[in-house]
N, C-alpha and C. Protein backbone atom coordinates (compact mmCIF):
# COMPACT_ATOMS: atom_id res chain seq x y z
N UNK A 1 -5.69 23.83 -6.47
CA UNK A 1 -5.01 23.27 -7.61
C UNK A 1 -4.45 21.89 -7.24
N UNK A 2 -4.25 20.83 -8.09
CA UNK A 2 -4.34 19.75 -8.10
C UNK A 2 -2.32 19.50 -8.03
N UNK A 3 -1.70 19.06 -6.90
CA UNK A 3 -0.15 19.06 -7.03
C UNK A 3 -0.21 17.79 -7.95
N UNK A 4 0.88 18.02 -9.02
CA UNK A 4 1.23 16.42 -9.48
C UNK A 4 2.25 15.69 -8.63
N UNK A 5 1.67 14.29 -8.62
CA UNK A 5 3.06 13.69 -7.82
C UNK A 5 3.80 13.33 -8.53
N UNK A 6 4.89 12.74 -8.18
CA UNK A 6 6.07 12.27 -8.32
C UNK A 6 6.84 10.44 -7.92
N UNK A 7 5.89 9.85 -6.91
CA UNK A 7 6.20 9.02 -6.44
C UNK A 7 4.94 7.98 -6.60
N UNK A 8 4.88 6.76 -6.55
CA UNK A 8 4.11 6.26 -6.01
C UNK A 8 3.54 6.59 -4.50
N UNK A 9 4.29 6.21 -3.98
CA UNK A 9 3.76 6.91 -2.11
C UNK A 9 2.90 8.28 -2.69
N UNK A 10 3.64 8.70 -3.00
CA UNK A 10 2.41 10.13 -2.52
C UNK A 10 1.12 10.41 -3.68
N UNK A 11 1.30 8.70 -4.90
CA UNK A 11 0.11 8.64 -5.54
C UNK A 11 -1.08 8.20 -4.61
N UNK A 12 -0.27 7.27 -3.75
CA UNK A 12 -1.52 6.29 -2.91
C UNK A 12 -1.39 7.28 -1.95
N UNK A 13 -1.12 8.24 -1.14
CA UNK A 13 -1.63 9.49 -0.41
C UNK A 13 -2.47 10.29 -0.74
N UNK A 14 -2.26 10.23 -2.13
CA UNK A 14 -3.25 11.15 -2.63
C UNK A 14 -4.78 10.49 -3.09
N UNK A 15 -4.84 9.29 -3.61
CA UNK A 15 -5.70 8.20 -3.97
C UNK A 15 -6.81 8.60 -2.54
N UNK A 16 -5.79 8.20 -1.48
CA UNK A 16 -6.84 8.02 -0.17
C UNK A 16 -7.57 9.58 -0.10
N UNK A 17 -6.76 10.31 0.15
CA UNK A 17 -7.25 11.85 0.26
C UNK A 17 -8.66 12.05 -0.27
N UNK A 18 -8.06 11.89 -1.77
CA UNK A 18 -9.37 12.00 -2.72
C UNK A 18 -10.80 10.93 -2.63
N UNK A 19 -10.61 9.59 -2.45
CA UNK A 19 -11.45 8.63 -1.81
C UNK A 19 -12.14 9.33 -0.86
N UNK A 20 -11.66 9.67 0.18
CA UNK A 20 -11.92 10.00 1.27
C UNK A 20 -13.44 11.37 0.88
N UNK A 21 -13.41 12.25 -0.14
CA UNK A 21 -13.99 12.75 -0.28
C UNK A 21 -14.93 12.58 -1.40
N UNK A 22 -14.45 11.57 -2.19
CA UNK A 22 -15.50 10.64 -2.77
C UNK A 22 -16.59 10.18 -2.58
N UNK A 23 -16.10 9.62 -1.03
CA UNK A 23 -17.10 8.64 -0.52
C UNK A 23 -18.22 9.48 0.40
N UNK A 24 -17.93 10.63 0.92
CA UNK A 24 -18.21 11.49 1.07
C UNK A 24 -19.31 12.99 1.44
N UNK A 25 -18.78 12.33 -0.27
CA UNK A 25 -20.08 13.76 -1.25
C UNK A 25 -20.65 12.30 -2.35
N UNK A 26 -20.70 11.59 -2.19
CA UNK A 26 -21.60 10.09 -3.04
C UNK A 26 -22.72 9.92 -2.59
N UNK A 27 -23.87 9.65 -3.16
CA UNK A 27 -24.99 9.28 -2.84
C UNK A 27 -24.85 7.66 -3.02
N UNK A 28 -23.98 6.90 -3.40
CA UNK A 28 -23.64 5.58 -2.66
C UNK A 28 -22.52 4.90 -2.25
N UNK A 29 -22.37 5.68 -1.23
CA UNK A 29 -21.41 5.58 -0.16
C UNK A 29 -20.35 4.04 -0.34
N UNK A 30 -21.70 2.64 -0.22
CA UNK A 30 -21.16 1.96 0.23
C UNK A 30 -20.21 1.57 -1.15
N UNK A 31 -20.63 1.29 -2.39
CA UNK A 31 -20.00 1.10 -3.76
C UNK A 31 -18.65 2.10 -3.81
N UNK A 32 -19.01 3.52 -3.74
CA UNK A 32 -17.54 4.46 -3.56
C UNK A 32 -16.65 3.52 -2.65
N UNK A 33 -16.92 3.35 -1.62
CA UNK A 33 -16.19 2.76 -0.62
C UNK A 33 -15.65 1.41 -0.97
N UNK A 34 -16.37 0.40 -1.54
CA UNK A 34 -15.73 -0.82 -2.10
C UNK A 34 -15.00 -0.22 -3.44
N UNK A 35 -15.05 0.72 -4.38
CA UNK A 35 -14.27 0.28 -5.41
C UNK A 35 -12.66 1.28 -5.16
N UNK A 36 -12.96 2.37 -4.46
CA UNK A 36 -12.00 2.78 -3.87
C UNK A 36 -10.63 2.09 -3.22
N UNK A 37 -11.36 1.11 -2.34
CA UNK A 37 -10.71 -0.13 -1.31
C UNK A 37 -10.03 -0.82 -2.51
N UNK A 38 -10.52 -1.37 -3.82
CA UNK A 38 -10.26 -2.03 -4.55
C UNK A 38 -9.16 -1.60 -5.63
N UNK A 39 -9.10 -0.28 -5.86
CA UNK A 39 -7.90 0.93 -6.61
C UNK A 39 -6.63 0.78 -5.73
N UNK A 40 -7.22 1.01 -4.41
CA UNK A 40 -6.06 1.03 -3.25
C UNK A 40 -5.34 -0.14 -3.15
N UNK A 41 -5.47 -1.50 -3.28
CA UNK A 41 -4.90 -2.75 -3.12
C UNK A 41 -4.46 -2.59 -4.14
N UNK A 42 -4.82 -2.43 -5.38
CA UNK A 42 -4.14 -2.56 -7.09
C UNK A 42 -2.82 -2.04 -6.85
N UNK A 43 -3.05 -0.40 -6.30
CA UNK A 43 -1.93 0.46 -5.88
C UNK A 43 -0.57 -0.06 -5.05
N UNK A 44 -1.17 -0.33 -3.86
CA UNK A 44 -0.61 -1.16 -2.81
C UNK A 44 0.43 -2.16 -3.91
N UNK A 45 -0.14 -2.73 -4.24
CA UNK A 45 -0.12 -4.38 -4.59
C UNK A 45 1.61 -3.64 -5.93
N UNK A 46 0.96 -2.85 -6.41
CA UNK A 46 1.95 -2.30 -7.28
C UNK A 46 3.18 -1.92 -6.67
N UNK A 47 2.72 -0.69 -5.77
CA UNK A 47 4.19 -0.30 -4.74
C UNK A 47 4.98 -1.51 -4.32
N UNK A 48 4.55 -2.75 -4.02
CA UNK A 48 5.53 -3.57 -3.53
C UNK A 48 6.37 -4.29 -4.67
N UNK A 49 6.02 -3.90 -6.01
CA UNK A 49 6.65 -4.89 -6.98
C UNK A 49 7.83 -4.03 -7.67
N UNK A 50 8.20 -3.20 -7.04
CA UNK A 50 9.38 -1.77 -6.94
C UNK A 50 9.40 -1.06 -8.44
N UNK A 51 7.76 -0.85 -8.78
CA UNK A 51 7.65 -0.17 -10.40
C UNK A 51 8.27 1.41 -9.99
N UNK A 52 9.91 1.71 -10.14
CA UNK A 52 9.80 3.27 -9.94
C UNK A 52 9.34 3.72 -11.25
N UNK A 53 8.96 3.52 -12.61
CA UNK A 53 8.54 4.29 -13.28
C UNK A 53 6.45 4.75 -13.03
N UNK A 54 6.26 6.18 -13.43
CA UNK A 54 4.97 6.27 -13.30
C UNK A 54 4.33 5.90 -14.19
N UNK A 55 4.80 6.21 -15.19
CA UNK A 55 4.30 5.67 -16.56
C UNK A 55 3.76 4.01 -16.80
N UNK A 56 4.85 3.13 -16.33
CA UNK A 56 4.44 2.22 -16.30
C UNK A 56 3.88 1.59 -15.16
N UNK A 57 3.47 2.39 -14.11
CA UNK A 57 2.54 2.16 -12.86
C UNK A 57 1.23 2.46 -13.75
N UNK A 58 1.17 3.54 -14.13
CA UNK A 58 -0.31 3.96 -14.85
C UNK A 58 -0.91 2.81 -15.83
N UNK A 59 0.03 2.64 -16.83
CA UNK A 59 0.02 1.67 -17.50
C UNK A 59 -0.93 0.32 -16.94
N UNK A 60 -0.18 0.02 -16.02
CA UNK A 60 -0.88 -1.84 -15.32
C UNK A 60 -1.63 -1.52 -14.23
N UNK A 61 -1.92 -0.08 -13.77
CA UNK A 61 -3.00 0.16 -13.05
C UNK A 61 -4.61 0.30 -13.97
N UNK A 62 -4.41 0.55 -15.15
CA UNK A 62 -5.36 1.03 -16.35
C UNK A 62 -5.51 -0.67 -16.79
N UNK A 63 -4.57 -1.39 -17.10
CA UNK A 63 -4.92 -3.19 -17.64
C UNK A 63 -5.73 -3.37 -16.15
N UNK A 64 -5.18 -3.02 -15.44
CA UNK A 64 -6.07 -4.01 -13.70
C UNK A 64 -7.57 -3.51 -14.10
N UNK A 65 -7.75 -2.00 -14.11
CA UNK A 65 -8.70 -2.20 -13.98
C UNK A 65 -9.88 -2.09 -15.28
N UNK A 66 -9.46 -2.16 -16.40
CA UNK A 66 -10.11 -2.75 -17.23
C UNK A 66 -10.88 -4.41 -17.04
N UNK A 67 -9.44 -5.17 -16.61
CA UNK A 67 -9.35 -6.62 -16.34
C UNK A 67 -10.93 -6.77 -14.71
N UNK A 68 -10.60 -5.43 -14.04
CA UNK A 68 -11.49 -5.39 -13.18
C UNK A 68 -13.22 -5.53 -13.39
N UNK A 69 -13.12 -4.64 -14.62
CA UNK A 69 -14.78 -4.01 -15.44
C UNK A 69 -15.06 -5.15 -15.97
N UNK A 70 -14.52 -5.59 -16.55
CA UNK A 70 -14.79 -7.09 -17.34
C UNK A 70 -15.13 -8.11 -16.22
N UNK A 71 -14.79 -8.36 -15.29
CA UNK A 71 -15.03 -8.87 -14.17
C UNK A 71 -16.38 -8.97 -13.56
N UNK A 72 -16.16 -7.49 -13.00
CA UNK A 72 -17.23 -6.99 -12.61
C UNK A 72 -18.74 -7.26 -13.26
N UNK A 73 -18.61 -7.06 -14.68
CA UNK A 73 -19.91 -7.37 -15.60
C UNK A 73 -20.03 -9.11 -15.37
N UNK A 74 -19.02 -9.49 -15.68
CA UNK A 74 -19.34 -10.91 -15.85
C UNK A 74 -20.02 -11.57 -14.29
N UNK A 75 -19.88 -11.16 -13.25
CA UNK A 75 -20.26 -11.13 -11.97
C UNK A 75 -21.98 -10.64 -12.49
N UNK A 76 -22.00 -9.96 -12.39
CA UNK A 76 -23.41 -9.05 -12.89
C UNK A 76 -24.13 -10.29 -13.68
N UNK A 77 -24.11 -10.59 -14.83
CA UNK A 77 -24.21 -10.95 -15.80
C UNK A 77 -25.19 -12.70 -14.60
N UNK A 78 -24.05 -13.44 -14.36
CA UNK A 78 -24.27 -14.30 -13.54
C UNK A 78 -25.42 -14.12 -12.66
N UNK A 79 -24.94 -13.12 -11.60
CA UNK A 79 -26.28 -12.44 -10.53
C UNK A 79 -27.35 -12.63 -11.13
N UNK A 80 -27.68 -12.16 -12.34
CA UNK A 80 -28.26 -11.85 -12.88
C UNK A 80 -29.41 -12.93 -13.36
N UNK A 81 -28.59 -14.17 -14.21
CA UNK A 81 -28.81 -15.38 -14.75
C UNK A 81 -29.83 -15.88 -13.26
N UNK A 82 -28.79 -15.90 -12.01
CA UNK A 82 -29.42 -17.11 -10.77
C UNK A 82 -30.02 -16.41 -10.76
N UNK A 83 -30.60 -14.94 -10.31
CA UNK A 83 -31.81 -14.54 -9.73
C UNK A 83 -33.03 -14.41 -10.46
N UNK A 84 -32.80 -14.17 -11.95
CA UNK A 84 -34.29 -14.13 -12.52
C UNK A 84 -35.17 -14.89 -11.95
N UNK A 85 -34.91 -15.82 -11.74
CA UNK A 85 -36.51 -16.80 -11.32
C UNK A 85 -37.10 -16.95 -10.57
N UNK A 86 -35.84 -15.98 -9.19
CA UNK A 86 -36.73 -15.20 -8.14
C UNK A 86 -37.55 -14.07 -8.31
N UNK A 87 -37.43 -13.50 -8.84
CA UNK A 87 -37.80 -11.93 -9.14
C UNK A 87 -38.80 -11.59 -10.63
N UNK A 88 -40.18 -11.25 -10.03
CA UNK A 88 -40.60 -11.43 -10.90
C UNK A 88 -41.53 -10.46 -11.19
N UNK A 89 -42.21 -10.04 -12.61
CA UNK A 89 -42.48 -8.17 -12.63
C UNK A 89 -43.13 -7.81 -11.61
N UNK A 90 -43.28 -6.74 -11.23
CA UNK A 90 -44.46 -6.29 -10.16
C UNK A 90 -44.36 -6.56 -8.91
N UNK A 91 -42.70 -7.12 -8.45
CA UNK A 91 -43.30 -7.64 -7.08
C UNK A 91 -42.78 -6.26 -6.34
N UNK A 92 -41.91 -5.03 -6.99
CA UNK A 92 -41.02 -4.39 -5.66
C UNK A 92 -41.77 -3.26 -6.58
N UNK A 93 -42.68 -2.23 -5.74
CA UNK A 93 -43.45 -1.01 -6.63
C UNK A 93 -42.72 0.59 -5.56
């Protein structure tokens, strides 16, 4: 059964825990492992700005990483743009 926490600290204890078996039981290890790393700094980054409410930890952890996805695509999106003109049908079978 899943304990609820109470603290930040023992959110980001538990964050890692669960990562930890994420990354794991994933068939891609290395992505689990970067976006995990990337939850954990949000976290981090939060604990130091002394949010004792959870509510509003959840809150600007949920804007980060929305703000993250949007990111992320637009990254993609780009990749995407420069490489077409390398890559072209038929070459990877």
């Amino acid at each position: 059964m899943c304990k609820i926490v109470s603290t930040i600290s023992e959110l980001i204890l538990k964050v890692h825990e669960v990562s930890d078996k994420l990354v794991k039981e994933s068939n891609d290890a290395i992505s689990m492992t970067a976006g995990t790393a990337v939850f954990l700094q949000i976290l981090n980054r939060l604990s130091q700005v002394d949010i004792m409410d959870l509510d509003k930890c959840r809150r600007l952890l949920i804007e980060s990483g929305d703000g993250l996805v949007q990111k992320a695509n637009q990254c993609r999106e780009v990749i995407s743009n420069l490489s077409s003109s390398f890559i072209r049908d038929n070459m990877v079978r």
